[in-house]
N, C-alpha and C. Protein backbone atom coordinates (compact mmCIF):
# COMPACT_ATOMS: atom_id res chain seq x y z
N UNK A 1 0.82 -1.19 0.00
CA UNK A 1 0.00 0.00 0.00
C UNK A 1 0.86 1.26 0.00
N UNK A 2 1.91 1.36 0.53
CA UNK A 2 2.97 2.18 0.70
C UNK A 2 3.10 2.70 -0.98
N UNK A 3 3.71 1.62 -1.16
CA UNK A 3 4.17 1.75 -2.46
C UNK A 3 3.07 2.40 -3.45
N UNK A 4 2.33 2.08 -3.78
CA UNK A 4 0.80 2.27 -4.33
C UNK A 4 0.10 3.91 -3.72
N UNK A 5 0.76 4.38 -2.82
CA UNK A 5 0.43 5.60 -2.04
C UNK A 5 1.74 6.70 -2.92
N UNK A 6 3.02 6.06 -2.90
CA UNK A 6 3.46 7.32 -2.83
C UNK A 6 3.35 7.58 -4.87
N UNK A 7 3.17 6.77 -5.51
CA UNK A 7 3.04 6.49 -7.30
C UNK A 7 1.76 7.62 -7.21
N UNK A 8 0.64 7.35 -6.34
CA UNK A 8 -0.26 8.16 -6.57
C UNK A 8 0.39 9.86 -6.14
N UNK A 9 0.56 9.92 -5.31
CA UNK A 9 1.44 11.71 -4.90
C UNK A 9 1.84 11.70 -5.96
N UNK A 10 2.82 11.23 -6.15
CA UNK A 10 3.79 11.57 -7.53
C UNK A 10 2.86 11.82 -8.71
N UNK A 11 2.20 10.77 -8.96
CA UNK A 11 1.12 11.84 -10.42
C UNK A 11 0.34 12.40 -10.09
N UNK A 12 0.12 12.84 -8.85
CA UNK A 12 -0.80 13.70 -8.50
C UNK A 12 -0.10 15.79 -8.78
N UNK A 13 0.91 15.14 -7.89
CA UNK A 13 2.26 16.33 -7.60
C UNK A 13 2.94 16.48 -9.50
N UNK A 14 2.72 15.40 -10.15
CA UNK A 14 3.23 15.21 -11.95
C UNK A 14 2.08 16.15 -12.43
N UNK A 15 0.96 16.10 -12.17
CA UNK A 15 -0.54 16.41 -12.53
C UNK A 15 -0.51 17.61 -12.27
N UNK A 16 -0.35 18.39 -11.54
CA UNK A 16 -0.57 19.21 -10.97
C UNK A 16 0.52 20.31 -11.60
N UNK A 17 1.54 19.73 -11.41
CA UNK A 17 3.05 20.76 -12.46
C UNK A 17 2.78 20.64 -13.58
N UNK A 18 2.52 19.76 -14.49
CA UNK A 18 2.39 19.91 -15.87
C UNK A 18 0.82 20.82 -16.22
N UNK A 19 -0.43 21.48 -15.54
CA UNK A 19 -1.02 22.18 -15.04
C UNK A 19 -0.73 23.36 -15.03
N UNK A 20 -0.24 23.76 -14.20
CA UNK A 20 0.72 24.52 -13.64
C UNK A 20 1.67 25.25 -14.82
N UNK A 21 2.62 24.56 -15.74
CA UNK A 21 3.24 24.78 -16.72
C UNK A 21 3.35 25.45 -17.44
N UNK A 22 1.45 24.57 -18.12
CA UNK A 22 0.97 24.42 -19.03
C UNK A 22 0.44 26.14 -19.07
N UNK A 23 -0.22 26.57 -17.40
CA UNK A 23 -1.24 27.65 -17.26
C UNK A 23 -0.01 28.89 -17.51
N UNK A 24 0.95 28.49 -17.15
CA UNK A 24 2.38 29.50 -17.01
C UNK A 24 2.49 29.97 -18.42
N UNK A 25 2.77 28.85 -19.63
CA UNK A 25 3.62 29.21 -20.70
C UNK A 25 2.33 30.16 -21.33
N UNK A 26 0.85 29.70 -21.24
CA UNK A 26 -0.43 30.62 -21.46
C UNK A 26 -0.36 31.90 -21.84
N UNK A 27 0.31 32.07 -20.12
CA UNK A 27 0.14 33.61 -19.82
C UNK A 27 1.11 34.33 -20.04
N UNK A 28 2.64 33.92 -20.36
CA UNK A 28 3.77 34.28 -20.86
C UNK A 28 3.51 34.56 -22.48
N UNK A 29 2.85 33.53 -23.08
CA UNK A 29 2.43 33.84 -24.60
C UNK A 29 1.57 34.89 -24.80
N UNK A 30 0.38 35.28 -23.97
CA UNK A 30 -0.47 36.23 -24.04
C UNK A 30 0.13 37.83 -23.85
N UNK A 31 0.91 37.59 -22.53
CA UNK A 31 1.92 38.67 -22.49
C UNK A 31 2.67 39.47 -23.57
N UNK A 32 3.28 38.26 -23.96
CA UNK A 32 4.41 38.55 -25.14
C UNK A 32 3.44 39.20 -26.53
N UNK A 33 2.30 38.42 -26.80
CA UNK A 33 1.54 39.04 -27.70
C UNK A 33 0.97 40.38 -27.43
N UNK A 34 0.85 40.78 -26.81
CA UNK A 34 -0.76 42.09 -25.74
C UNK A 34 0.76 43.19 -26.13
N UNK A 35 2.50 42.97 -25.67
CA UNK A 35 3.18 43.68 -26.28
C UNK A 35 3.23 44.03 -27.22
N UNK A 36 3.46 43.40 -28.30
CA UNK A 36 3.29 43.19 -29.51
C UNK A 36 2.14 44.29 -30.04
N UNK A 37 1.25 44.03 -29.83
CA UNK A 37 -0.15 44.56 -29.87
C UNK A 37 -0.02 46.24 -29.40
N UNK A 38 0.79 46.15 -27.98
CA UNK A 38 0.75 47.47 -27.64
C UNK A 38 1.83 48.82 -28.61
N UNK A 39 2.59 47.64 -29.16
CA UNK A 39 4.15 48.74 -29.70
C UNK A 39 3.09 48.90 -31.19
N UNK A 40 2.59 48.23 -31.90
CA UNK A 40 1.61 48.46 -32.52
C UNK A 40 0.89 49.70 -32.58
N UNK A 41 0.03 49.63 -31.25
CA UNK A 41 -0.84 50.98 -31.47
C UNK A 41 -0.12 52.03 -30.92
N UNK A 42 1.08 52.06 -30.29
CA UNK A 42 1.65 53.33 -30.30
C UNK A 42 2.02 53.99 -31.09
N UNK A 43 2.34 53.09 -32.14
CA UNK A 43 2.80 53.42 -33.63
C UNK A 43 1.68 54.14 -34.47
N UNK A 44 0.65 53.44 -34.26
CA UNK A 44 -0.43 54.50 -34.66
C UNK A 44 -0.83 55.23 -34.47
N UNK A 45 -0.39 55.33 -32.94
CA UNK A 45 -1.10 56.49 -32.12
C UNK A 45 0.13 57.75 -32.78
N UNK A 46 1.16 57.52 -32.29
CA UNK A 46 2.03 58.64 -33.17
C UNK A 46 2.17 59.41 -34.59
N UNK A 47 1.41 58.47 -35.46
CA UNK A 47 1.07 58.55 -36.98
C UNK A 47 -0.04 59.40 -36.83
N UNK A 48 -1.19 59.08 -36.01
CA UNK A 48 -2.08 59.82 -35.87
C UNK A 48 -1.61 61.36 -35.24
N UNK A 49 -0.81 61.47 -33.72
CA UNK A 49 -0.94 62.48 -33.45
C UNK A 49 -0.03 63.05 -34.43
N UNK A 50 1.10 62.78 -35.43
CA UNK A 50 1.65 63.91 -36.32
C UNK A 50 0.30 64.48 -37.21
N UNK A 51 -0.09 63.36 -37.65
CA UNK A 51 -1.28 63.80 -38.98
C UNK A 51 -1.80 65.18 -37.79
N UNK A 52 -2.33 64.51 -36.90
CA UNK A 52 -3.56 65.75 -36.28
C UNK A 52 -2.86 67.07 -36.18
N UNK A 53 -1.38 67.11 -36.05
CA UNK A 53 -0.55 68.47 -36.06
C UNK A 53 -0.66 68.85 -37.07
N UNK A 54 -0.45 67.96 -38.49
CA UNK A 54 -0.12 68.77 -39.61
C UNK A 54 -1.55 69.45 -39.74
N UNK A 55 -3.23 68.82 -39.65
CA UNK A 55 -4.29 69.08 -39.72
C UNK A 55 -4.44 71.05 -39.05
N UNK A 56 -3.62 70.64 -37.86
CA UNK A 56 -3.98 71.74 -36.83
C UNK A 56 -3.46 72.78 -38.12
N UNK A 57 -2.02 72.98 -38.37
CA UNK A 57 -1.74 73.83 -38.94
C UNK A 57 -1.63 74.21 -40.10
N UNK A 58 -2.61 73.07 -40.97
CA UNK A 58 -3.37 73.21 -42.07
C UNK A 58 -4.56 74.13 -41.77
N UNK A 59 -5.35 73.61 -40.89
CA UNK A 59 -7.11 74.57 -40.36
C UNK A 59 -6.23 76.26 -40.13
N UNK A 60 -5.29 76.06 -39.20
CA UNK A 60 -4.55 77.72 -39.03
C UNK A 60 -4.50 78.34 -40.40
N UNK A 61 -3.77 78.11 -41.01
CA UNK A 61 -3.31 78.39 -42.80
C UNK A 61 -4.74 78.66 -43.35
N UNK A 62 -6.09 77.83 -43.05
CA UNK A 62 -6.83 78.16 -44.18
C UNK A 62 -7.39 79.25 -43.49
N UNK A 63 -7.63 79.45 -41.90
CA UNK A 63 -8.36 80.57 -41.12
C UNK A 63 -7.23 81.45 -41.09
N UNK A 64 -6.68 81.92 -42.10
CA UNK A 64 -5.54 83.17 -41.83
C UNK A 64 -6.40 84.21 -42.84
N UNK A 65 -6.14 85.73 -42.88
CA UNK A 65 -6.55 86.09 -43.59
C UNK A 65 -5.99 86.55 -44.60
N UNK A 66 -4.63 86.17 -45.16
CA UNK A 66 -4.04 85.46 -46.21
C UNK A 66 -4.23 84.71 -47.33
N UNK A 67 -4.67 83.49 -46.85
CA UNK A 67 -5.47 82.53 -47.34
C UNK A 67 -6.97 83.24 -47.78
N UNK A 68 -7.72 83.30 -47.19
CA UNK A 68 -8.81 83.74 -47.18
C UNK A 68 -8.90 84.69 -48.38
N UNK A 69 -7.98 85.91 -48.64
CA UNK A 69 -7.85 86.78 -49.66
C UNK A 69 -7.39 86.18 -50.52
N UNK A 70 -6.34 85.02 -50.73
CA UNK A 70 -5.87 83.95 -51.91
C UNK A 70 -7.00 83.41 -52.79
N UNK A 71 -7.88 82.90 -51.79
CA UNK A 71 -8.93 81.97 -52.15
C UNK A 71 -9.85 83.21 -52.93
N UNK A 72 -10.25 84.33 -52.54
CA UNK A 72 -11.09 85.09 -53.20
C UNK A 72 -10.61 85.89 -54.21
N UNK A 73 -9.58 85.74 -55.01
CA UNK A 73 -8.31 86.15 -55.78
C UNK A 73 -8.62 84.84 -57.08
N UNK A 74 -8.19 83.69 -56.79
CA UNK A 74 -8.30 82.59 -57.49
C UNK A 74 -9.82 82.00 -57.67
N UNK A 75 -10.50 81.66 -56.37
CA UNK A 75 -11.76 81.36 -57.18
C UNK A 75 -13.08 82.00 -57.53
N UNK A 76 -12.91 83.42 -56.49
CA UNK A 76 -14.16 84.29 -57.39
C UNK A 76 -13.94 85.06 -57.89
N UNK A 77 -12.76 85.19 -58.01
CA UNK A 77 -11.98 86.68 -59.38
C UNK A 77 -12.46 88.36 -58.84
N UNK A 78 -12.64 88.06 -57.32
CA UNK A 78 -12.34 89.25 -56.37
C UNK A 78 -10.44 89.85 -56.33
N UNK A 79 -10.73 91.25 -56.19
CA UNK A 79 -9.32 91.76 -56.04
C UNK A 79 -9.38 92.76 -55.15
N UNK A 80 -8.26 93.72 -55.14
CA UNK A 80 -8.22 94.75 -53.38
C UNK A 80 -8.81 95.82 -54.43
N UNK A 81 -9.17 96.70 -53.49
CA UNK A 81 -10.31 98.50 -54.18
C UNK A 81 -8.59 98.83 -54.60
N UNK A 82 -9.18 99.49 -56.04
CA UNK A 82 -8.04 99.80 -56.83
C UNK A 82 -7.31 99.19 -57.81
N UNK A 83 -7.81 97.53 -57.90
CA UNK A 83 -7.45 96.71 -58.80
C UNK A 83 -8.11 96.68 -59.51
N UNK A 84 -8.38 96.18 -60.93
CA UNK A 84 -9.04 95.73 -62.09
C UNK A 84 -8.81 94.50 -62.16
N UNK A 85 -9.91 93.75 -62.28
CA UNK A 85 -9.81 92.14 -62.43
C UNK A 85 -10.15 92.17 -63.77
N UNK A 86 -9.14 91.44 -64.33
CA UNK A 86 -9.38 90.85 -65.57
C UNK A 86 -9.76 89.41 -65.96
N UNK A 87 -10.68 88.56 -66.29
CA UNK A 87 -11.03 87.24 -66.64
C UNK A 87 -11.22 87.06 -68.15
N UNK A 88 -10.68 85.89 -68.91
CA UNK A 88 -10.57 85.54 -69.76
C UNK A 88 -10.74 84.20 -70.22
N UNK A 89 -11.62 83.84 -71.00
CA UNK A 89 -12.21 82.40 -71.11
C UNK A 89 -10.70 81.50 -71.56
N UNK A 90 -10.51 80.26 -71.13
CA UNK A 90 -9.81 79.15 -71.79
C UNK A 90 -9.89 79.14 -72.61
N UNK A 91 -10.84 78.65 -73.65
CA UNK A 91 -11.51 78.07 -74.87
C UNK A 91 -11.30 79.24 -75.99
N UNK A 92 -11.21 80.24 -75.43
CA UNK A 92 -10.97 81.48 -76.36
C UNK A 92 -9.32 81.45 -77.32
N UNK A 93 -8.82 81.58 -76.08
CA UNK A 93 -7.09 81.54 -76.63
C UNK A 93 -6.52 80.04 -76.21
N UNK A 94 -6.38 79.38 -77.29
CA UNK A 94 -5.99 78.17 -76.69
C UNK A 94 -4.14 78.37 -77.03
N UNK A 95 -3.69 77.37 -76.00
CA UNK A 95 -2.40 77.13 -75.70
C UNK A 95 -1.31 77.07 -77.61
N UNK A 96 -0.53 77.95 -77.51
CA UNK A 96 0.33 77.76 -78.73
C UNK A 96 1.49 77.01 -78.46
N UNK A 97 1.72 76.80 -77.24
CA UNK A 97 3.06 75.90 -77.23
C UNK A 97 3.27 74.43 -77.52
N UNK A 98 2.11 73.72 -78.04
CA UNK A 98 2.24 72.38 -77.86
C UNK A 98 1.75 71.46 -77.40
N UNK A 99 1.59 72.19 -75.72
CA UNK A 99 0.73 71.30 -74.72
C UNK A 99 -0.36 70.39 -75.04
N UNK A 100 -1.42 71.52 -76.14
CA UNK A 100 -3.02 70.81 -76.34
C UNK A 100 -2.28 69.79 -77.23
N UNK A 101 -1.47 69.61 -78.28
CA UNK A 101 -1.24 68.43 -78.92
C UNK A 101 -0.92 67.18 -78.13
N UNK A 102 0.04 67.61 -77.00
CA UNK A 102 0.55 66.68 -76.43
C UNK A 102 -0.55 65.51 -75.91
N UNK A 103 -1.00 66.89 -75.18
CA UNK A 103 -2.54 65.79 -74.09
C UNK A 103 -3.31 65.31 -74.96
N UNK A 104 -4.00 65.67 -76.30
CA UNK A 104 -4.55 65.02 -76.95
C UNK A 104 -3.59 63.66 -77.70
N UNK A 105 -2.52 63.61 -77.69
CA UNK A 105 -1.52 62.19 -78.06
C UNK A 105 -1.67 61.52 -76.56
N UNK A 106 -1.37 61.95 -75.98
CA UNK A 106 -1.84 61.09 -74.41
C UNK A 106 -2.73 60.50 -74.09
N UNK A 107 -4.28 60.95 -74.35
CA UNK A 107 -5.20 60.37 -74.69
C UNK A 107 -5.74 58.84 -75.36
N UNK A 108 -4.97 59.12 -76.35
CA UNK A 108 -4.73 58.12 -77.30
C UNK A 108 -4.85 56.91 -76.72
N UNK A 109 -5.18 55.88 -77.58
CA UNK A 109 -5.00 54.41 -77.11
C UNK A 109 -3.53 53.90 -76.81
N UNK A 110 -2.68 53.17 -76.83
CA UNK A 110 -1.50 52.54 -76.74
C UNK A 110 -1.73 51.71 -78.29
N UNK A 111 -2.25 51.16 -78.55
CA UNK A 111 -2.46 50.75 -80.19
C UNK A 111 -2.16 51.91 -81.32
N UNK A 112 -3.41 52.83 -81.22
CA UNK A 112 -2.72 53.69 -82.13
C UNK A 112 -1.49 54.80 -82.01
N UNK A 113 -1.16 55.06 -80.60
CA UNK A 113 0.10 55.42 -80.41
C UNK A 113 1.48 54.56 -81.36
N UNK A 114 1.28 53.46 -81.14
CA UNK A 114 2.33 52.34 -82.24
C UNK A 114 2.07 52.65 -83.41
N UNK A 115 0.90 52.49 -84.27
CA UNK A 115 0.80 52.83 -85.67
C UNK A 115 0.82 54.11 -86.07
N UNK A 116 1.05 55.08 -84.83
CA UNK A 116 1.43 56.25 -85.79
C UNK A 116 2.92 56.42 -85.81
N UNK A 117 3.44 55.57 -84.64
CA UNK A 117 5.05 55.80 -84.38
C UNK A 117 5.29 55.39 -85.69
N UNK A 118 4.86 53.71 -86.66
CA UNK A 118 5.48 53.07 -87.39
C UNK A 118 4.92 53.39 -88.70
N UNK A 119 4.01 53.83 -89.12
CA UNK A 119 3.38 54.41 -90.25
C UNK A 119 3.07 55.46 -90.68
């Protein structure tokens, strides 16, 4: 009975450590991951807070009144008392340097781009 007593401790005390181990290496793996995880979102978090700086001093730039007079200069063809605004259609004077040929060859398919290179 002795004998038969102490086989049982022993896989009991075997049972119990490999348990034990098992619950250990768990929480060491979870650890090691949840790091992982954390260097992660710091990384984003820093990506984010630059973006939100550049944002800040983008919103500054457009609420300047700088900007503000730029914008009414370029898109409603406002100017300061004492200026003459002049506007002039596109379509009227078209480009002599080239350009409109170009973009209209750009356009083009890739097929007939070749047959005009070769013919």
């Amino acid at each position: 009975m002795n004998i038969f007593s102490r086989r049982v401790i022993r896989l009991i005390v075997i049972g119990i450590s490999a348990v034990l181990i098992v619950n250990l290496s768990r929480s060491i793996w979870d650890l090691w991951r949840r790091r992982d995880i954390l260097g992660e979102r710091e990384a984003v978090l820093r990506r984010l807070e630059a973006e939100n700086k550049h944002l800040q001093s983008e919103l500054e730039y457009t609420q300047s009144p700088e900007f503000i007079e730029q914008e009414a200069r370029n898109r409603l063809g406002l100017g300061r008392e004492g200026e003459a605004v002049v506007l002039m259609p596109n379509d009227q004077f078209p480009m002599t340097n080239g350009k409109t040929e170009e973009k209209q060859e750009e356009t083009l398919p890739s097929r007939k781009k070749w047959w005009r290179l070769f013919f």
